[in-house]
Protein backbone atom coordinates (compact mmCIF):
# COMPACT_ATOMS: atom_id res chain seq x y z
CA UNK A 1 77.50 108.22 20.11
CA UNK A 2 79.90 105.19 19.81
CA UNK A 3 76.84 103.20 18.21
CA UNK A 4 76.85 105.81 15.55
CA UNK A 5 80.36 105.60 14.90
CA UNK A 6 81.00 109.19 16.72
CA UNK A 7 78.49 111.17 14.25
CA UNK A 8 77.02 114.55 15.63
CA UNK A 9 74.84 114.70 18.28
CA UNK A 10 72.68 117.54 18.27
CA UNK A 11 70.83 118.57 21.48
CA UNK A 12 67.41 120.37 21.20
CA UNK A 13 64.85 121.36 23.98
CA UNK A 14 61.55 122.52 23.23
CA UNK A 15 57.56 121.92 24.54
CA UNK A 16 54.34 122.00 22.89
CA UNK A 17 53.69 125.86 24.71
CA UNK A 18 55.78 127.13 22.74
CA UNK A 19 55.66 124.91 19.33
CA UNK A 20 58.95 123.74 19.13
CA UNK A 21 62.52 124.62 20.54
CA UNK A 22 63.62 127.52 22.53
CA UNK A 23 67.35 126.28 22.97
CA UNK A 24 69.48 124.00 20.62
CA UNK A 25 73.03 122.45 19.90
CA UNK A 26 74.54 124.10 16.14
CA UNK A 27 76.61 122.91 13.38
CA UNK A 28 77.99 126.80 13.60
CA UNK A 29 79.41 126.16 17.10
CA UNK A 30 81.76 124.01 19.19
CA UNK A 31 79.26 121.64 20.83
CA UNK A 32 79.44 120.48 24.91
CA UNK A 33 78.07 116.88 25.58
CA UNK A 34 74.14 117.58 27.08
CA UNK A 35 74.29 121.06 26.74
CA UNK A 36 72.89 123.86 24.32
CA UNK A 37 75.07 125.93 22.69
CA UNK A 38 72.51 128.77 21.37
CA UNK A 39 68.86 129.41 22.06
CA UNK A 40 67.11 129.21 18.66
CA UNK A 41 65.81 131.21 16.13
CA UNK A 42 63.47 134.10 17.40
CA UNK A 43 64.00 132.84 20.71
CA UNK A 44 65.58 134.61 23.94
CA UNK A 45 66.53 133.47 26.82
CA UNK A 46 66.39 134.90 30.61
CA UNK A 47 68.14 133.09 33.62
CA UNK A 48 66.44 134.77 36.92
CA UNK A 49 67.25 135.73 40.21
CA UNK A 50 66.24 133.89 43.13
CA UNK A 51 63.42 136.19 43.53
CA UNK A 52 62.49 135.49 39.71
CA UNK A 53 62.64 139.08 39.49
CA UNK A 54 66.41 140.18 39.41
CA UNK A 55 67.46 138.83 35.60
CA UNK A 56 71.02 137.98 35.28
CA UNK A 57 73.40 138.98 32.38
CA UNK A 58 73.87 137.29 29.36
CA UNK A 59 77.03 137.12 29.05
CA UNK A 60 77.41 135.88 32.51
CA UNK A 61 77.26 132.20 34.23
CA UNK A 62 74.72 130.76 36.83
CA UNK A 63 71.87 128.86 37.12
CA UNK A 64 68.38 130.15 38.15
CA UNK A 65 64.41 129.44 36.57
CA UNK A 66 64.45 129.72 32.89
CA UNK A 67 62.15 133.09 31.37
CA UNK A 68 61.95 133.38 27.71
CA UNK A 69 61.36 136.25 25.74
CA UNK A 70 57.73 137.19 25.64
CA UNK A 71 57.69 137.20 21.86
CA UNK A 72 58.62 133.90 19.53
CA UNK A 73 57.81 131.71 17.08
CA UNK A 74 55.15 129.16 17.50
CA UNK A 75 54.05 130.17 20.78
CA UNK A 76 51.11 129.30 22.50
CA UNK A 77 48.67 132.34 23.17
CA UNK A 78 45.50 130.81 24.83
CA UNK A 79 44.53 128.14 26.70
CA UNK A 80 41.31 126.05 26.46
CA UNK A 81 41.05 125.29 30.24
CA UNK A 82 43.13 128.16 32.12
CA UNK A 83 43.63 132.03 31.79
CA UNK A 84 47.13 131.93 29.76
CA UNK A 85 48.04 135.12 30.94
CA UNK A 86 48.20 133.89 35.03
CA UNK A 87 50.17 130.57 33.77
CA UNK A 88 52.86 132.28 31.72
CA UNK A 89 53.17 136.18 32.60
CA UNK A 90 51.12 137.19 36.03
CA UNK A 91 54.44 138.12 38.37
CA UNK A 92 57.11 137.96 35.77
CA UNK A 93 60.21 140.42 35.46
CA UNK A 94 60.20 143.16 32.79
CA UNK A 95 62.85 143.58 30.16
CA UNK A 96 62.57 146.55 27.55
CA UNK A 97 59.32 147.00 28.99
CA UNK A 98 58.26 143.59 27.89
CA UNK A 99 56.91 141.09 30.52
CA UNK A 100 59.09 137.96 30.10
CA UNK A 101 57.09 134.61 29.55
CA UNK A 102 57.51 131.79 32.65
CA UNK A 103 58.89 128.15 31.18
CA UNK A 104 59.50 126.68 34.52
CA UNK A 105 62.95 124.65 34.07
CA UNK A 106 65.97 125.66 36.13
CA UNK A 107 68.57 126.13 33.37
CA UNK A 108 72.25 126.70 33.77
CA UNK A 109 74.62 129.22 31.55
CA UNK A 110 78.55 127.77 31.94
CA UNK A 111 81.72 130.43 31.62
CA UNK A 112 82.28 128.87 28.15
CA UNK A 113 78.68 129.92 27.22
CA UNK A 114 76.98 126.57 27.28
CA UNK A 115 73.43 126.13 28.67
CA UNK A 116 72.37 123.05 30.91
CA UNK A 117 68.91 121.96 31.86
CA UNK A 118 68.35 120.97 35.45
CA UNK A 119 64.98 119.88 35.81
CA UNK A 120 61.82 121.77 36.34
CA UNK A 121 62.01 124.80 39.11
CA UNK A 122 59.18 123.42 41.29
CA UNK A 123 60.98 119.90 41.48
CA UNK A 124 63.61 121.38 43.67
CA UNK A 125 64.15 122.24 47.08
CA UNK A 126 65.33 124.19 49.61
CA UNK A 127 66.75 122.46 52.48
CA UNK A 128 68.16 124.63 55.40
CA UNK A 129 68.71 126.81 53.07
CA UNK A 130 70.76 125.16 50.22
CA UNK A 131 68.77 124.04 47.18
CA UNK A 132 68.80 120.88 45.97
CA UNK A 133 66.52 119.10 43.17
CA UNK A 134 64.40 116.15 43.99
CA UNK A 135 65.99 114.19 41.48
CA UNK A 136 69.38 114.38 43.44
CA UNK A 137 67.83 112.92 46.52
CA UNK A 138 65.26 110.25 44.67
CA UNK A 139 68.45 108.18 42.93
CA UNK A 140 70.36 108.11 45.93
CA UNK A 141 67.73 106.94 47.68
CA UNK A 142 66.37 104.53 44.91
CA UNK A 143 69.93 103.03 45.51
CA UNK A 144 70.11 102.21 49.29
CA UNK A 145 67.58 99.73 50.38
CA UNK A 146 66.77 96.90 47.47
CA UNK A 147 63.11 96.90 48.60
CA UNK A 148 62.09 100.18 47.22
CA UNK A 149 61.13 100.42 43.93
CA UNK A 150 61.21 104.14 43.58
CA UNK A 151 60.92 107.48 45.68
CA UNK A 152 59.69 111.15 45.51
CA UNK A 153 61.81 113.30 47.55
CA UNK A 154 59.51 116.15 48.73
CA UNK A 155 60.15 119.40 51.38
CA UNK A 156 57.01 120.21 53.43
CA UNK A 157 56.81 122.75 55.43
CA UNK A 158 55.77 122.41 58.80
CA UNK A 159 51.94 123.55 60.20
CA UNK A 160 53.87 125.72 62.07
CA UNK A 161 56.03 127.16 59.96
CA UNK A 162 59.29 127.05 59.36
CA UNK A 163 62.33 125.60 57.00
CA UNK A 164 61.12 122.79 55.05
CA UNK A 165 61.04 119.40 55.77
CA UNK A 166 62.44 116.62 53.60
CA UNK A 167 60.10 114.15 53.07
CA UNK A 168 60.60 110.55 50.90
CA UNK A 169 57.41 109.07 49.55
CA UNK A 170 58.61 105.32 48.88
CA UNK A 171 56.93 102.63 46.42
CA UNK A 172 57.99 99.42 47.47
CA UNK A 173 58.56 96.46 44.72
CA UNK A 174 56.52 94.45 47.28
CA UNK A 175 53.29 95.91 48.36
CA UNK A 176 54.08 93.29 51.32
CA UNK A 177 56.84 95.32 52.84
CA UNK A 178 54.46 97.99 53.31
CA UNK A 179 55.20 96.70 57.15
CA UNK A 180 58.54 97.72 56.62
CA UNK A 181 60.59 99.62 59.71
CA UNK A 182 59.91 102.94 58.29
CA UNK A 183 61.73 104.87 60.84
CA UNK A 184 64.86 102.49 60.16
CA UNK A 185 64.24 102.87 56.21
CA UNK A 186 64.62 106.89 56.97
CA UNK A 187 68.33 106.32 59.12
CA UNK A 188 69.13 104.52 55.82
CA UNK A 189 67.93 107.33 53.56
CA UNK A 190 69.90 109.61 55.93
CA UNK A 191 72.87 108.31 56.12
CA UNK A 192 72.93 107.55 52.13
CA UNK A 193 72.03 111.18 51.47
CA UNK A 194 74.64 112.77 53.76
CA UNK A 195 77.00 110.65 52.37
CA UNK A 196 76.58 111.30 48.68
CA UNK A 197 75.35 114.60 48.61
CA UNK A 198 75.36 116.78 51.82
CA UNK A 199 76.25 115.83 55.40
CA UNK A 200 73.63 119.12 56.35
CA UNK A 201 70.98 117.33 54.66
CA UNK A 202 68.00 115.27 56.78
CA UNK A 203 65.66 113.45 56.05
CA UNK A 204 62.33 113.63 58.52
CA UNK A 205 59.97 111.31 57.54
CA UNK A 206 59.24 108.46 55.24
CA UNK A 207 56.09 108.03 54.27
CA UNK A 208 54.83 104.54 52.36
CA UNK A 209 52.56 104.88 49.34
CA UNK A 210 50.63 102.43 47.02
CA UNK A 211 52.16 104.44 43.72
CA UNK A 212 53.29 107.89 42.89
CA UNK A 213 50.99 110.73 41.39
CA UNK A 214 51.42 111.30 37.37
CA UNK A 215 50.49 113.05 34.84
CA UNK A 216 49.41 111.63 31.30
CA UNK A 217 53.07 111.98 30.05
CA UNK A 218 54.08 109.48 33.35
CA UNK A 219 55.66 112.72 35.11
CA UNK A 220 56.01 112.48 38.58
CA UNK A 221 53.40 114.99 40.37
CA UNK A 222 55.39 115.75 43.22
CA UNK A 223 52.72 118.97 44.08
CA UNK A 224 50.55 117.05 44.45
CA UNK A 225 52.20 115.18 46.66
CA UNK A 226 53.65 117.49 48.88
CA UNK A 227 50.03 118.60 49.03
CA UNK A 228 49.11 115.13 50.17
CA UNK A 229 51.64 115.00 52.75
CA UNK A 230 51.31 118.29 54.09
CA UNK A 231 47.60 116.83 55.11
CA UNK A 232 48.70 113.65 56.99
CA UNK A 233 50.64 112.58 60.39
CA UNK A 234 53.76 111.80 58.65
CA UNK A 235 54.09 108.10 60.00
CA UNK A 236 51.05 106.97 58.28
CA UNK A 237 50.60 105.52 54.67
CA UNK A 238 48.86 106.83 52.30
């Protein structure tokens, strides 16, 4: 903003599902730095419940997965590869009798009316029963040894069942320290983690890995990998 010598900044969200924006910063409004201060034209939006069923009020703040009215401009209606109906409707909550459409991002409403995105729902976690997003975790742990080059910060449940358990894939910048202490990497992690986030947080493994799993767009896959490592003794490498 300083570079442009303080000129608006507009903030806009969208995807290619639904052809352009679904919530947008306004020249009408007071505007928030990173936050949305309307969702766009022909465009509704739904904060839900925990159990994605319960939808919370307008009018009122919170943060939950992001539902968007079934009906709006530019949205997709079929896919090529995929029944459209199971990706973005099957188990959805109702409003007016309409099924609301899934979008996936955990969005946040603010008392002044502001929204904030947090990420996508299925990148966070739920650790002894707090959730947290993997993004939290990955840049604290990014930060405390200089030999990693990044992390995915993943909760796997156990074969028994059972809370989750948090689990740090690790890339190191040298494929050499692959022989690295892992156990002593993870009282690291820990004590990083409880430090700058939550002292109830733990991590239980650490798992080395030649490179994370991505999509096309360079996205971290971490389903995929919390598939992988739900599949493996947790002190191997994968």
């Amino acid at each position: 903003m300083g570079r442009a010598c303080y000129k608006p900044v507009i903030e806009y969200c969208g995807g290619t599902e639904v052809g352009g924006g679904f919530a947008s910063g306004s020249f009408l409004q007071p505007q928030s730095l990173a936050a949305f201060s309307t969702p766009v034209m022909g465009c509704r939006l739904f904060i839900l419940g925990d159990n994605l069923f319960n939808i919370k009020p307008n009018d009122a703040p919170g943060m939950g997965e992001l539902a968007l009215g079934p009906l709006m401009f530019g949205s997709s209606s079929t896919l090529l590869n995929a029944s459209h109906y199971d990706v973005y409707f099957k188990g959805m909550a109702t409003w007016n009798g309409l099924v609301l459409r899934r979008h996936g991002d955990v969005f946040e409403r603010t008392s002044r009316g502001y929204y904030h995105a947090h990420g996508r729902a299925n990148d966070t976690m739920n650790i002894g029963g707090i959730k947290v997003s993997s993004v939290e975790i990955e840049r604290i742990c990014n930060a405390a040894n200089s030999s990693v080059l990044e992390t995915a910060a993943v909760g796997v449940p156990p074969a028994g069942g059972g809370p989750e358990h948090l689990v740090i894939a690790i890339v190191f910048k040298d494929p050499r320290n692959s022989k690295t202490d892992l156990d002593q990497l993870r009282i690291s992690f820990n004590s990083a983690v409880q430090k700058n986030l939550n002292p109830l947080f733990k991590v239980s493994h650490v798992v080395a890995v030649q490179s994370l799993p991505r999509t096309a767009t360079n996205k971290v896959m971490r389903r995929v990998l919390r598939k992988q490592l739900a599949q493996f003794p947790h002190n191997s490498k994968l």
